[in-house]
N, C-alpha and C. Protein backbone atom coordinates (compact mmCIF):
# COMPACT_ATOMS: atom_id res chain seq x y z
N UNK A 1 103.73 92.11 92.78
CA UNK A 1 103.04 93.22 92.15
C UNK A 1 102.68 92.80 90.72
N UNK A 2 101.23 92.67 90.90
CA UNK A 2 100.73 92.42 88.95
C UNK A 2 100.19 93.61 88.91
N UNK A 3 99.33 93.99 89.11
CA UNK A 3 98.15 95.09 88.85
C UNK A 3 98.83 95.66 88.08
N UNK A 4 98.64 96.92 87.34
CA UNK A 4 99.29 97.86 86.54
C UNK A 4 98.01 99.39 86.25
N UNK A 5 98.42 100.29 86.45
CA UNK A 5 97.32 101.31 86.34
C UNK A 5 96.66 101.88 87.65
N UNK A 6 95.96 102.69 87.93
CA UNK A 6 95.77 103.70 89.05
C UNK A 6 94.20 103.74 89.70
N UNK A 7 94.16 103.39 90.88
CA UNK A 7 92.79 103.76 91.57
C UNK A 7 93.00 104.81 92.50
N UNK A 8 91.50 104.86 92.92
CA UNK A 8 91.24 106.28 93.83
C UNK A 8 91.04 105.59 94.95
N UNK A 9 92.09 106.23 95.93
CA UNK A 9 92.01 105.77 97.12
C UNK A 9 91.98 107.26 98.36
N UNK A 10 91.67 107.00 99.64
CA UNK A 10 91.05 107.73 100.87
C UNK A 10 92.83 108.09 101.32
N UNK A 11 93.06 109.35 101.31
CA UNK A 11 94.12 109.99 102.51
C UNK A 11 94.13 110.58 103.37
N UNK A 12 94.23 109.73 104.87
CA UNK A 12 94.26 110.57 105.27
C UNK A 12 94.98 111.54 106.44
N UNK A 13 94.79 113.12 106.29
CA UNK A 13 95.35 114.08 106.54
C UNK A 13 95.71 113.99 107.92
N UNK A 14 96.61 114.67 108.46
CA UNK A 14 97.08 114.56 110.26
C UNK A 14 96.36 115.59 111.00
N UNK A 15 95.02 116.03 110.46
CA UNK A 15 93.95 116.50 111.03
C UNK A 15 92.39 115.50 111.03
N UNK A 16 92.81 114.25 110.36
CA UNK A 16 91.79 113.30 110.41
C UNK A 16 91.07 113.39 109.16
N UNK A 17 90.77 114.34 108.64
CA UNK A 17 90.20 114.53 107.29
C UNK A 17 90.35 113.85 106.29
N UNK A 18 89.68 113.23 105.12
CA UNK A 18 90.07 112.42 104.27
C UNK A 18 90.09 112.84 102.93
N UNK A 19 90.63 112.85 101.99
CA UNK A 19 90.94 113.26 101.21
C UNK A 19 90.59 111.73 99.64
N UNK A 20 90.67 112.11 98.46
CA UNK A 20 90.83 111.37 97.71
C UNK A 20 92.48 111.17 96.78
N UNK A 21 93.01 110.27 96.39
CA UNK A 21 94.01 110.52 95.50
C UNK A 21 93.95 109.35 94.73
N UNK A 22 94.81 109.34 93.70
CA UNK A 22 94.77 108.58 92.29
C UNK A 22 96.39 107.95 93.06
N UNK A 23 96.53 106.56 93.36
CA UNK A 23 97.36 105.95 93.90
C UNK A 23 97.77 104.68 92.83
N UNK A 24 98.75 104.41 92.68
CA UNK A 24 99.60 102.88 91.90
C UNK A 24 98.22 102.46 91.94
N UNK A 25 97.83 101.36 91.15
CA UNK A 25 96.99 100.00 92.50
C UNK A 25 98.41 98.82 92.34
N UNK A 26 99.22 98.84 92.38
CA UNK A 26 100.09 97.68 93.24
C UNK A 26 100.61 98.35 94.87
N UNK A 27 100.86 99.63 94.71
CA UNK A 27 100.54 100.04 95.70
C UNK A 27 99.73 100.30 96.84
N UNK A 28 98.63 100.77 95.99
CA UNK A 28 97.18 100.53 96.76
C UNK A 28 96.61 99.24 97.41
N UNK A 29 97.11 97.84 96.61
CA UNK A 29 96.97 96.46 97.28
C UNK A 29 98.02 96.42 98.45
N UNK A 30 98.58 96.96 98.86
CA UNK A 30 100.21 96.84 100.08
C UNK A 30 99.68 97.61 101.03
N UNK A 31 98.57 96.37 102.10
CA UNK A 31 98.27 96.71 103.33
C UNK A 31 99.29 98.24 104.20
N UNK A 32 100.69 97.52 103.52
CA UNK A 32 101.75 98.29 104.71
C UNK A 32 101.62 99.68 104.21
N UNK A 33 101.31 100.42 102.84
CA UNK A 33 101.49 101.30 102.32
C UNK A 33 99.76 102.59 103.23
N UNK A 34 98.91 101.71 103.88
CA UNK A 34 97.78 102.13 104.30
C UNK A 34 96.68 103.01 103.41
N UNK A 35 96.60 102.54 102.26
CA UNK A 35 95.89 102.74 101.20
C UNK A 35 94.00 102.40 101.46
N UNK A 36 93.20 103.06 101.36
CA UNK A 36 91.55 102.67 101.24
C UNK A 36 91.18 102.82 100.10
N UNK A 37 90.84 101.83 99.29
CA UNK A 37 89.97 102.15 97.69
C UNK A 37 88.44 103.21 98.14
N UNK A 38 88.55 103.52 97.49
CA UNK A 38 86.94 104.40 97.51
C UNK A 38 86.51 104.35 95.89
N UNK A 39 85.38 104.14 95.91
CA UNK A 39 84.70 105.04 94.84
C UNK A 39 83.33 105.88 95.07
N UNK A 40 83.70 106.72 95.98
CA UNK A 40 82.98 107.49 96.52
C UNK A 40 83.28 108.79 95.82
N UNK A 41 82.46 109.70 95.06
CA UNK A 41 82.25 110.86 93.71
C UNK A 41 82.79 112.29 95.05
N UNK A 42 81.81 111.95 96.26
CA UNK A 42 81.38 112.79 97.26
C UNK A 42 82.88 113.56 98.15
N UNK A 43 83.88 112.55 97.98
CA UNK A 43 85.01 112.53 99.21
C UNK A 43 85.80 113.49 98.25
N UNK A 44 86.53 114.77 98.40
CA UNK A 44 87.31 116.02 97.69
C UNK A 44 88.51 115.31 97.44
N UNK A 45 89.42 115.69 96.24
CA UNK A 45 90.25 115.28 96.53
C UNK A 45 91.71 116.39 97.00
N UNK A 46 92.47 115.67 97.17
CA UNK A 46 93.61 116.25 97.76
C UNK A 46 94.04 117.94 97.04
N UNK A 47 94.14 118.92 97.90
CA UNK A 47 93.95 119.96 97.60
C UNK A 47 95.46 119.97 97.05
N UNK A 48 95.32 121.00 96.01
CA UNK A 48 96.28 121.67 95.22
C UNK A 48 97.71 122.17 95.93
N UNK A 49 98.82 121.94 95.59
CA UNK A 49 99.74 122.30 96.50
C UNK A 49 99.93 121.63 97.72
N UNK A 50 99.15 120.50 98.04
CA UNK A 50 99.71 119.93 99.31
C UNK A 50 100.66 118.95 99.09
N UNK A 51 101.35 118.74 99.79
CA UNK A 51 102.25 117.18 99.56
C UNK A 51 102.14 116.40 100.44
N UNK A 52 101.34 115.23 100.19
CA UNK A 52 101.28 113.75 101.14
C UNK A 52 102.73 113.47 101.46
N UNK A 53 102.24 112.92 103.17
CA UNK A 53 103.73 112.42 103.41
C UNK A 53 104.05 111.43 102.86
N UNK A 54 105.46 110.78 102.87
CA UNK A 54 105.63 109.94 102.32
C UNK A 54 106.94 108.98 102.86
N UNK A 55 107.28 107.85 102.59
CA UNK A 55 108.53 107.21 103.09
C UNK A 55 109.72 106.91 102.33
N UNK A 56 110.66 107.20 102.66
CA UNK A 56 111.80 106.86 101.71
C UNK A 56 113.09 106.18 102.03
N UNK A 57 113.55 105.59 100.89
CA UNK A 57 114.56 104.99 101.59
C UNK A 57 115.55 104.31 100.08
N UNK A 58 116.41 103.33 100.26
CA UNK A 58 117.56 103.02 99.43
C UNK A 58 116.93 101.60 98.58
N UNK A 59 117.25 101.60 97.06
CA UNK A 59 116.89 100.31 96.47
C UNK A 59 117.82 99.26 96.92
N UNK A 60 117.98 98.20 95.85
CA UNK A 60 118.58 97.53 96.16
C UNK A 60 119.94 97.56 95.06
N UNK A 61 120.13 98.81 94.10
CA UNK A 61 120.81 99.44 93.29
C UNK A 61 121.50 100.33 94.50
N UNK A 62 120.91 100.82 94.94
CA UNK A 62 121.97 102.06 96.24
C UNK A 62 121.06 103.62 95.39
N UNK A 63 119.89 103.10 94.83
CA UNK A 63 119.14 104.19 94.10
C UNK A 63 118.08 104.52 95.25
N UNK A 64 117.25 105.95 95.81
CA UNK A 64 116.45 106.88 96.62
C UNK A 64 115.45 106.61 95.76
N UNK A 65 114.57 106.10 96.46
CA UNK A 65 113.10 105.94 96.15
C UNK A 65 112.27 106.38 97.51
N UNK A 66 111.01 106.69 97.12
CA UNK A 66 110.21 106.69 98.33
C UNK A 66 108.72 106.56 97.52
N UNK A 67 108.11 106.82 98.77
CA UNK A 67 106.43 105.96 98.57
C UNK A 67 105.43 107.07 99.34
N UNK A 68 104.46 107.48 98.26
CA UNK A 68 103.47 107.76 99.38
C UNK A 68 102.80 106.88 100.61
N UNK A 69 102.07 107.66 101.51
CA UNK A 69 101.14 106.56 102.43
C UNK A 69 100.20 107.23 102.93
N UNK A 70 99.03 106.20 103.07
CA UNK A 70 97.85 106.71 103.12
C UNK A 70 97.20 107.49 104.45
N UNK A 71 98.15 106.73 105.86
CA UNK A 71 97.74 106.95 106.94
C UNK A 71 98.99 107.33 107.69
N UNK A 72 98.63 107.96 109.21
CA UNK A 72 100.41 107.49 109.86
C UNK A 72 100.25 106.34 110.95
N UNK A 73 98.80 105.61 110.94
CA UNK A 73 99.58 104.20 111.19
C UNK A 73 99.83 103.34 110.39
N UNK A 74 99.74 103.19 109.59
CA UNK A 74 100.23 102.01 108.79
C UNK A 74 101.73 101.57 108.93
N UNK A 75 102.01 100.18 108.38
CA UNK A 75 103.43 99.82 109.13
C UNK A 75 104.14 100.62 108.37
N UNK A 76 104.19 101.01 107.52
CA UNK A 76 105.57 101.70 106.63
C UNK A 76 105.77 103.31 107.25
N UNK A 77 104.79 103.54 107.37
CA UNK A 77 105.13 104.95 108.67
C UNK A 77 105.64 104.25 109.91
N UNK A 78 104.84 103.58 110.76
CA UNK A 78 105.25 103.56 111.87
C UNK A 78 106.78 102.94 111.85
N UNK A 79 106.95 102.29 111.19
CA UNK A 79 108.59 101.93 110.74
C UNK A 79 108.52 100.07 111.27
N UNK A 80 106.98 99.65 111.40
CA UNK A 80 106.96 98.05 111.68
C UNK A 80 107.75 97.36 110.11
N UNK A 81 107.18 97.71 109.03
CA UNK A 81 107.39 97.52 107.87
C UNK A 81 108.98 98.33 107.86
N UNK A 82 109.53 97.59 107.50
CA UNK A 82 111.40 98.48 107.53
C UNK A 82 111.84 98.40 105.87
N UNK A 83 110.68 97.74 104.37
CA UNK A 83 111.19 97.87 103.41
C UNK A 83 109.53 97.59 102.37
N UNK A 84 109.90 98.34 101.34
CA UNK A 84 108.65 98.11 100.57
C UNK A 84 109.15 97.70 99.01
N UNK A 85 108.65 97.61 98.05
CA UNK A 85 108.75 97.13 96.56
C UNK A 85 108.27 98.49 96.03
N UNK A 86 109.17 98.68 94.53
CA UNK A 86 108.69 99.89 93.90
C UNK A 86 108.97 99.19 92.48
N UNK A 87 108.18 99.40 91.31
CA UNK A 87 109.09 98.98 89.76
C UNK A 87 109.98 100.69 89.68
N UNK A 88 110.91 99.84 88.99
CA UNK A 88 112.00 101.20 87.91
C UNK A 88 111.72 101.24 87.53
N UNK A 89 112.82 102.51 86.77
CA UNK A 89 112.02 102.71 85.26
C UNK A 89 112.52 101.64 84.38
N UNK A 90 113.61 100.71 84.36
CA UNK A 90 113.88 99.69 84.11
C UNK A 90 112.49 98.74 84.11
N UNK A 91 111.61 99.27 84.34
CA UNK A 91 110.34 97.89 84.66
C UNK A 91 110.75 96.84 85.24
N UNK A 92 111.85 96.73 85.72
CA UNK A 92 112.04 95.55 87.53
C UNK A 92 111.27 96.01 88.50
N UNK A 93 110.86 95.12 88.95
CA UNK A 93 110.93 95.42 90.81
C UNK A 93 111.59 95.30 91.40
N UNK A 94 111.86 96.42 92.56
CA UNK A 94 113.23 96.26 93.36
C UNK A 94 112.33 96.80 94.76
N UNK A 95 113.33 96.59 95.60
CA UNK A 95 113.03 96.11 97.08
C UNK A 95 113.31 97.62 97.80
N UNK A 96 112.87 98.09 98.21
CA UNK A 96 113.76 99.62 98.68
C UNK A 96 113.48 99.53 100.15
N UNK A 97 114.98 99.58 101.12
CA UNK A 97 114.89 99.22 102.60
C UNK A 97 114.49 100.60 103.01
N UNK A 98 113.89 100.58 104.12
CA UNK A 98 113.39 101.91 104.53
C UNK A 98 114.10 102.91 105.61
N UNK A 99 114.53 103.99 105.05
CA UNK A 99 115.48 104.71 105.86
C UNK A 99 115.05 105.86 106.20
N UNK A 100 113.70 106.11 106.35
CA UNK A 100 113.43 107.65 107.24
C UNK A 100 111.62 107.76 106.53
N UNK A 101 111.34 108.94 106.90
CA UNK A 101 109.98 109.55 106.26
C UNK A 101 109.86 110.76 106.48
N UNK A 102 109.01 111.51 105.41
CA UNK A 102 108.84 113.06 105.41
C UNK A 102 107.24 113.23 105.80
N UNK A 103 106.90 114.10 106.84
CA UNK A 103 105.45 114.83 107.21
C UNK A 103 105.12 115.28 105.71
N UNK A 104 103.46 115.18 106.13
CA UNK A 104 102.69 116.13 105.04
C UNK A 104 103.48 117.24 105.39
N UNK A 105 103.23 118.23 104.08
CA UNK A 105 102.90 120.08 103.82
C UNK A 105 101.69 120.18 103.28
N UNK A 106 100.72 120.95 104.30
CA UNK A 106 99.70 121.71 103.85
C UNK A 106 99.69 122.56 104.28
N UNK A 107 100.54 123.51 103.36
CA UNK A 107 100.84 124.86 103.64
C UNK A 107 99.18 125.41 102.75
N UNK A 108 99.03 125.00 101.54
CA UNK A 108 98.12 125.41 101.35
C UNK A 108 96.58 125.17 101.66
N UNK A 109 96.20 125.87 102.46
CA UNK A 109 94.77 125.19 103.37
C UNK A 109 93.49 125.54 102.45
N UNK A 110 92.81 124.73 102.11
CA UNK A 110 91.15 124.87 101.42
C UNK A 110 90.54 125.89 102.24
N UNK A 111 89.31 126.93 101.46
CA UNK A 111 88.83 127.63 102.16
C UNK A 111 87.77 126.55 102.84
């Protein structure tokens, strides 16, 4: 992980819909994380109150981290990928093995 700072990348929803969000870009480069750059003005972004699913799991401290993701195939959902990289707030990178994942909530639906 070099990059440092945030692009707009495509999410999308478990109704197929795509969405925009402001993602890591070291994240956004991690095929497994299922990230799409866009710079498309046109694509909405992620409505207010929703929460992207996401994956979580243990560092290599015994510290709970988790990760958004862009799709639910990508390997870090489907569970092919079993560990991803996150920096601390320490500014290390650490390794976090992957121990479960949470569904979107879109409780709140766009008119």
């Amino acid at each position: 992980m070099a990059t440092r700072g945030y692009v707009w990348c495509l999410y999308f929803n478990d109704d197929g819909r795509s969405w925009s969000m402001r993602v890591d870009a070291d994240f956004a480069a991690d095929p497994a994380r299922g990230w799409t750059p866009t710079t498309d003005p046109t694509v909405p972004p992620l409505p207010r109150g929703w929460e992207p699913r996401f994956v979580w799991g243990s560092d290599d401290t015994g510290a709970w981290r988790s990760t958004r993701v862009g799709t639910t195939d990508c390997d870090l959902w489907t569970g092919v990928a079993t560990a991803f990289n996150i920096h601390g707030t320490d500014l290390a990178e650490h390794t976090v093995t992957r121990r479960g994942r949470k569904e979107e909530n879109t409780f709140k639906r766009p008119h």
